[in-house]
Protein backbone atom coordinates (compact mmCIF):
# COMPACT_ATOMS: atom_id res chain seq x y z
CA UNK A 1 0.17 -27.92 11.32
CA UNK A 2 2.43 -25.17 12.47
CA UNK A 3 1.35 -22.99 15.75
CA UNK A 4 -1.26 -20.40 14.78
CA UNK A 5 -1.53 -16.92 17.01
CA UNK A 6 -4.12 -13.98 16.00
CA UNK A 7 -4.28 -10.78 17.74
CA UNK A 8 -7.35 -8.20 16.77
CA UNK A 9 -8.64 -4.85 18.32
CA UNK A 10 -11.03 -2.69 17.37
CA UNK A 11 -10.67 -0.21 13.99
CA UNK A 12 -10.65 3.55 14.30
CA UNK A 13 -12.83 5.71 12.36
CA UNK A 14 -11.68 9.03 11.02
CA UNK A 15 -13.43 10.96 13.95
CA UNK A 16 -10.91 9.05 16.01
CA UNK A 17 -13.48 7.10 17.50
CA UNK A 18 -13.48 2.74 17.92
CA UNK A 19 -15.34 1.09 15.20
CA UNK A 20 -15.88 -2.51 14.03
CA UNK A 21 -12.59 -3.71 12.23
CA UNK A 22 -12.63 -4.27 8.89
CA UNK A 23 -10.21 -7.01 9.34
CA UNK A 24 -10.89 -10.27 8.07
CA UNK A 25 -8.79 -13.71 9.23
CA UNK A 26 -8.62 -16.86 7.49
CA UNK A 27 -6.99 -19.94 8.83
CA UNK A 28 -7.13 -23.00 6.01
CA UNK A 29 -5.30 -26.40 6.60
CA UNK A 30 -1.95 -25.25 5.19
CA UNK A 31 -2.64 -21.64 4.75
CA UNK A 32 -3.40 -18.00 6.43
CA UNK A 33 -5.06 -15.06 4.66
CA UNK A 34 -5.30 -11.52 6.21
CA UNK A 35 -7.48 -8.84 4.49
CA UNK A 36 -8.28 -5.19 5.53
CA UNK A 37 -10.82 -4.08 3.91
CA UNK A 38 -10.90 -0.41 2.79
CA UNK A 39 -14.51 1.39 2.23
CA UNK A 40 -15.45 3.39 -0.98
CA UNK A 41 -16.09 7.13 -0.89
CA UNK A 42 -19.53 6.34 -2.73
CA UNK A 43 -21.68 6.44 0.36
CA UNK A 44 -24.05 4.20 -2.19
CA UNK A 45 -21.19 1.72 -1.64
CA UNK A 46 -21.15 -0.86 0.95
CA UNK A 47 -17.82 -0.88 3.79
CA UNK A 48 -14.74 -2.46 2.95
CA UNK A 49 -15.97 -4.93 5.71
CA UNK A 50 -18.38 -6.11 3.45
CA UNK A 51 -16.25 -6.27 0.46
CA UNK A 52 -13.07 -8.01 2.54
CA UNK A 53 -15.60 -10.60 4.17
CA UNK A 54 -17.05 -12.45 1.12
CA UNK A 55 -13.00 -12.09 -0.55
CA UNK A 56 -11.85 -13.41 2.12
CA UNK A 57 -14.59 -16.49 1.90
CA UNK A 58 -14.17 -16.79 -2.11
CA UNK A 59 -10.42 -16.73 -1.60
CA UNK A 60 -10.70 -18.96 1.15
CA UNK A 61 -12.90 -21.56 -0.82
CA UNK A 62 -10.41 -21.70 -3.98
CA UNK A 63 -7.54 -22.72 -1.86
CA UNK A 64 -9.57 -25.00 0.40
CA UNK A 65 -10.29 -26.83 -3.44
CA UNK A 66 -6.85 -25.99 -4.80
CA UNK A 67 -4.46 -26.40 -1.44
CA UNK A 68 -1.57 -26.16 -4.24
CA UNK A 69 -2.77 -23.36 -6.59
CA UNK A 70 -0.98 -20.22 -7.63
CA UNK A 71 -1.69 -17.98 -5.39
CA UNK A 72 -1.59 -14.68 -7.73
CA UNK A 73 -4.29 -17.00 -9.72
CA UNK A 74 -6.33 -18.11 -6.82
CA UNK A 75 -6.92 -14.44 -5.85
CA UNK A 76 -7.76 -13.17 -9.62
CA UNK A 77 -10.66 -15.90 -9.33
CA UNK A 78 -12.00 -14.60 -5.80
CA UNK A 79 -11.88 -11.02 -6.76
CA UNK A 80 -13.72 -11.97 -10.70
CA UNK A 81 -16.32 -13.82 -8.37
CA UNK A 82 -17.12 -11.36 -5.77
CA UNK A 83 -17.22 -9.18 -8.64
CA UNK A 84 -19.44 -10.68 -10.73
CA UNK A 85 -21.92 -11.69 -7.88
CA UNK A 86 -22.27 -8.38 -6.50
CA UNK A 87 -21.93 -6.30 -9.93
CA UNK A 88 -19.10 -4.14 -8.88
CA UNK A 89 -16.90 -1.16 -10.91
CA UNK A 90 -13.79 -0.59 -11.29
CA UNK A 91 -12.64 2.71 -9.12
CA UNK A 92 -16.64 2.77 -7.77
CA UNK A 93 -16.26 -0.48 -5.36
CA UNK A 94 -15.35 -1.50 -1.85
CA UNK A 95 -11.48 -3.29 -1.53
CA UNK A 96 -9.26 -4.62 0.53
CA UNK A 97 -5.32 -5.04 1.08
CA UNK A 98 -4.72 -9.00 1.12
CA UNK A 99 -2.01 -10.65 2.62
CA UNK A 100 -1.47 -14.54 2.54
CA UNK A 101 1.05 -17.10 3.93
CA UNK A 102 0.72 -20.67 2.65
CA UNK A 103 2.91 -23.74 3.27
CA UNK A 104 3.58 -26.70 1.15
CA UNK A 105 6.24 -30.10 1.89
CA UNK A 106 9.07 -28.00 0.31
CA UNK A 107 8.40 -24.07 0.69
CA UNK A 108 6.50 -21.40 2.10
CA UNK A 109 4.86 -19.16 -0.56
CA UNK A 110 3.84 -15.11 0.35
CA UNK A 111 1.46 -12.71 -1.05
CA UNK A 112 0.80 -8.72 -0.45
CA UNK A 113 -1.30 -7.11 -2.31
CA UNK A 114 -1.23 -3.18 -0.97
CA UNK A 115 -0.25 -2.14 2.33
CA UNK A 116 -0.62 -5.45 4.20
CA UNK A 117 3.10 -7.01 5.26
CA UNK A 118 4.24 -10.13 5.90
CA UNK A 119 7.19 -10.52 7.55
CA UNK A 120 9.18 -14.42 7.59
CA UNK A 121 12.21 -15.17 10.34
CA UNK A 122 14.64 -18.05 9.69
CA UNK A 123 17.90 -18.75 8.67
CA UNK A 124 17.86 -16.10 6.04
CA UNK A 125 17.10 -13.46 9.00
CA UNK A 126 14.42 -11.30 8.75
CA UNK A 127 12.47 -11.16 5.05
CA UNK A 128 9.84 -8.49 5.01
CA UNK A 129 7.39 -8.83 2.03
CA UNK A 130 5.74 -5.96 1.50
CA UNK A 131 3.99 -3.60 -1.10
CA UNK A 132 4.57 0.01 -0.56
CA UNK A 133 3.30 1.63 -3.59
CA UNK A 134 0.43 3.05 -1.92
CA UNK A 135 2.91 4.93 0.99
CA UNK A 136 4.99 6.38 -2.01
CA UNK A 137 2.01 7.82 -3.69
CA UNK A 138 0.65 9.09 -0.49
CA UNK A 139 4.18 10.90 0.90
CA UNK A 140 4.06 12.65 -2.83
CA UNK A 141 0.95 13.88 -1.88
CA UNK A 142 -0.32 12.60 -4.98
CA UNK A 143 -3.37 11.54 -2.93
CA UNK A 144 -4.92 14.48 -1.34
CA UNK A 145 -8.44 13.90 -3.05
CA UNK A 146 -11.16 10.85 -3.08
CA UNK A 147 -11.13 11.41 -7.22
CA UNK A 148 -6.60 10.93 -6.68
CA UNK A 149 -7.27 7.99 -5.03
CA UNK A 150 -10.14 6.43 -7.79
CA UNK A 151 -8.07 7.87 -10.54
CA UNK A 152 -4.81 6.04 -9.01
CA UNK A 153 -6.37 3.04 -7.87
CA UNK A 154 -5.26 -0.22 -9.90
CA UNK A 155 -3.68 1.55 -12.63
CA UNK A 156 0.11 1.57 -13.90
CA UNK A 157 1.06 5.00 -12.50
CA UNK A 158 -0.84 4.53 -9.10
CA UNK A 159 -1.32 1.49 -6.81
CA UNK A 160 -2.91 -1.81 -6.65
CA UNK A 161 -5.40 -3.45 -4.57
CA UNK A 162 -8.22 -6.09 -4.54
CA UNK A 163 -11.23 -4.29 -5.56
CA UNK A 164 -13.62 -4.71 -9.06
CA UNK A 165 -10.45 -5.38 -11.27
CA UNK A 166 -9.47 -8.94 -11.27
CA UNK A 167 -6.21 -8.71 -13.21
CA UNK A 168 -5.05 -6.71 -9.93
CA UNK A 169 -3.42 -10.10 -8.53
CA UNK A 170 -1.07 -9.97 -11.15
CA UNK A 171 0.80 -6.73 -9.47
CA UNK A 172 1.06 -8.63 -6.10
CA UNK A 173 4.23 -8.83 -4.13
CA UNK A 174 5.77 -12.43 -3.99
CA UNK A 175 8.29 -14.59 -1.89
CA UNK A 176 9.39 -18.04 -1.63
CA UNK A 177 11.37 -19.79 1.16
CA UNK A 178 12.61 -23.20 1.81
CA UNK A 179 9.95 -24.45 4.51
CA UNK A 180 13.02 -25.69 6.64
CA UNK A 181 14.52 -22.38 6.52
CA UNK A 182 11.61 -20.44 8.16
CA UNK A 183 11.18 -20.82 11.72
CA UNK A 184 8.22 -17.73 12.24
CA UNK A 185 5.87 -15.64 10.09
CA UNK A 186 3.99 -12.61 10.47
CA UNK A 187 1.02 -11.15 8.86
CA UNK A 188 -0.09 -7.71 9.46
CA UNK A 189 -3.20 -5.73 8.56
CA UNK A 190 -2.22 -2.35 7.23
CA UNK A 191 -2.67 0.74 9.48
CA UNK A 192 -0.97 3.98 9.02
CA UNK A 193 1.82 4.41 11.18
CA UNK A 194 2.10 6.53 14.60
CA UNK A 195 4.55 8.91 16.02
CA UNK A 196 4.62 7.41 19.74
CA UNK A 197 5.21 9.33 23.22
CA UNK A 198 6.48 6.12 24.30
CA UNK A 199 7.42 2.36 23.34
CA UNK A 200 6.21 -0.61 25.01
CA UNK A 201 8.03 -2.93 27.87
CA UNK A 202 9.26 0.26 29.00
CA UNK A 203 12.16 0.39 25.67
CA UNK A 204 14.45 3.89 25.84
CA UNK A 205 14.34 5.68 22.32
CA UNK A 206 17.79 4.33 21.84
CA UNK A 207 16.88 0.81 22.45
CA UNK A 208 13.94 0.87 20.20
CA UNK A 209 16.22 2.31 17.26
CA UNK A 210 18.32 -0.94 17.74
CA UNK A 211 15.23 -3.23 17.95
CA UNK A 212 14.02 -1.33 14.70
CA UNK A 213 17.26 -1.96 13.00
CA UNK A 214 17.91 -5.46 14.28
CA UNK A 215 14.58 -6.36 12.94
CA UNK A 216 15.41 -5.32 10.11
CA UNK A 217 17.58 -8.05 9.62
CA UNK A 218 20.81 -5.87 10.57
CA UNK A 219 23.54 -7.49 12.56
CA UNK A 220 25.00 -6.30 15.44
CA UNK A 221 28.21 -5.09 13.27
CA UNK A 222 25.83 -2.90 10.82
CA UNK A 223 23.88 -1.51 13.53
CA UNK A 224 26.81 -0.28 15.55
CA UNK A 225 27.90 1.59 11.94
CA UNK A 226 24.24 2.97 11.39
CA UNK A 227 24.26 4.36 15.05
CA UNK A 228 27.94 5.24 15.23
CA UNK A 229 28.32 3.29 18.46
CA UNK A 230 30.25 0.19 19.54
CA UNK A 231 29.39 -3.50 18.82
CA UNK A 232 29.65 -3.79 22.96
CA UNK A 233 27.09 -0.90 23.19
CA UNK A 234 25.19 -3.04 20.82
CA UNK A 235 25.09 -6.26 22.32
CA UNK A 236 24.37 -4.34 25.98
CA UNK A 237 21.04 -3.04 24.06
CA UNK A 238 20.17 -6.07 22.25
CA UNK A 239 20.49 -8.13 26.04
CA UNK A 240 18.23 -5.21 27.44
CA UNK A 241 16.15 -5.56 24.55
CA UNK A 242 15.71 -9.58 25.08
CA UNK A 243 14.69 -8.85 28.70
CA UNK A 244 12.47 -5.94 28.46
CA UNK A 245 10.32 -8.25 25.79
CA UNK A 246 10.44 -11.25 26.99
CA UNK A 247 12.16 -13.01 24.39
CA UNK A 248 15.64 -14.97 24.04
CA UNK A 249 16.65 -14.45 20.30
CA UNK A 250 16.49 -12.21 17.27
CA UNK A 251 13.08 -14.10 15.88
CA UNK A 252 11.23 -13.09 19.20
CA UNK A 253 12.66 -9.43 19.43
CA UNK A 254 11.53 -9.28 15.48
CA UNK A 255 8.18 -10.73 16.34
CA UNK A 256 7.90 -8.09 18.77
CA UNK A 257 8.58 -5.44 16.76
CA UNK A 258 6.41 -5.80 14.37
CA UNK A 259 3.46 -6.46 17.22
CA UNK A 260 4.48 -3.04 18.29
CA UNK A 261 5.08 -1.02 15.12
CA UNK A 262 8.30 -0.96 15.22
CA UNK A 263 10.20 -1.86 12.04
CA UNK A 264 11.93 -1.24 8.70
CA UNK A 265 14.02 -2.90 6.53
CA UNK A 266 17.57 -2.72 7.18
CA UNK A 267 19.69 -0.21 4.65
CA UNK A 268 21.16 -1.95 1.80
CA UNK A 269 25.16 -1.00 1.61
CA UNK A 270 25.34 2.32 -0.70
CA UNK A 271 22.30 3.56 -0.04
């Protein structure tokens, strides 16, 4: 069984204030599920806790009886059960952003459902899987209001997440790798991202645009265009970079980059 590492801490409410998280962790034999859940603005409604707990057990049962199953499918039956037991609505309910990471003999299989990444390191470089229809919606300001947000919510103009509509999992983000060609893969909870003061391990702004690019899956050529510096400039960061966090290769600095929040996928040429 490959090496397993969680980190947690404590949610934040909207008065800024700690919280319990609404985070829930699975570890299975040869798979790891990550679910945030996300509470309804029905104060009738239980929390997303709630609703991202007994998800996360469902889900957790179906693969525990199915090690091999479809993943897409495995989730459609947790989210019809939880459902069904608890007499949920559509747009009225609880949810929660899912992420799962599941390894077989001959691949490693990935699933995001809303804004929960997962991010693979290998021989292809860096592969982030992730669903940002939610983030679109929101920087169009097309969800200023609780009634955008139900009106939005699983539906072909909006976004989808795990909530009282089962055929949801169908809209899932996928990836496949070759299980030799992976060496290291993160899951991530989804949390609205931070303009920072500072970065961690004591990184200059200019060294944490290079780790941000690098893990990205940019090489040291691309980044040196992007920046309009010199590949020696470059490699000078990326050794500073190595030291500062403790690491000794491009899957550790990307590891610790997306600990710390710092990350996006690398440009595609033309755009």
């Amino acid at each position: 069984m490959p090496e397993i590492a969680i980190a947690e801490r404590a949610g934040v409410g909207a008065d800024g204030h700690p919280r319990p998280t609404e985070d829930h962790v699975v570890v299975l034999d040869n798979a790891v599920l990550v679910l945030d859940g996300a509470t309804s603005s029905d104060p009738s409604q239980p929390p997303g806790g709630w609703y991202a707990e007994r998800l996360a057990r469902h889900l957790g049962d179906g693969l525990r009886a199915a090690p091999e199953a479809d993943l897409a499918e495995a989730l459609t039956r947790a989210i019809g059960e939880v459902t069904a037991d608890n007499r949920l609505l559509p747009r009225h309910s609880p949810s929660s952003t899912v992420a799962a990471v599941r390894w077989l003999d001959d691949r490693v299989d990935a699933l995001v459902l809303a804004d929960s990444p997962v991010a693979a390191f290998g021989r292809f470089g860096v592969d982030v899987v992730s669903d940002d229809r939610l983030a679109r919606l929101r920087r169009r300001g097309l969800l200023q209001t609780g009634a955008d947000v139900r009106r939005r919510r699983n539906a072909h103009d909006g976004f989808w997440v795990a909530e009282a509509e089962p055929g949801a999992a169908a809209h899932a983000v996928r990836r496949s790798w070759a299980r030799a060609d992976v060496e290291a893969v993160l899951l991530a909870a989804g949390h609205p991202a931070r303009r920072r003061a500072s970065f961690p391990a004591g990184l200059t702004a200019r060294e944490a645009e290079v780790l941000r690019l690098l893990a990205g899956g940019g090489s040291n050529r691309e980044i040196a265009r992007a920046l309009s510096i010199s590949e020696k400039t470059v490699r000078n960061h990326v050794e500073h970079i190595y030291a500062k966090a403790g690491v000794t290769n491009r899957t550790g600095a990307g590891l610790f980059a997306l600990e710390h929040g710092i990350t996006s996928a690398f440009p595609a040429a033309g755009r």
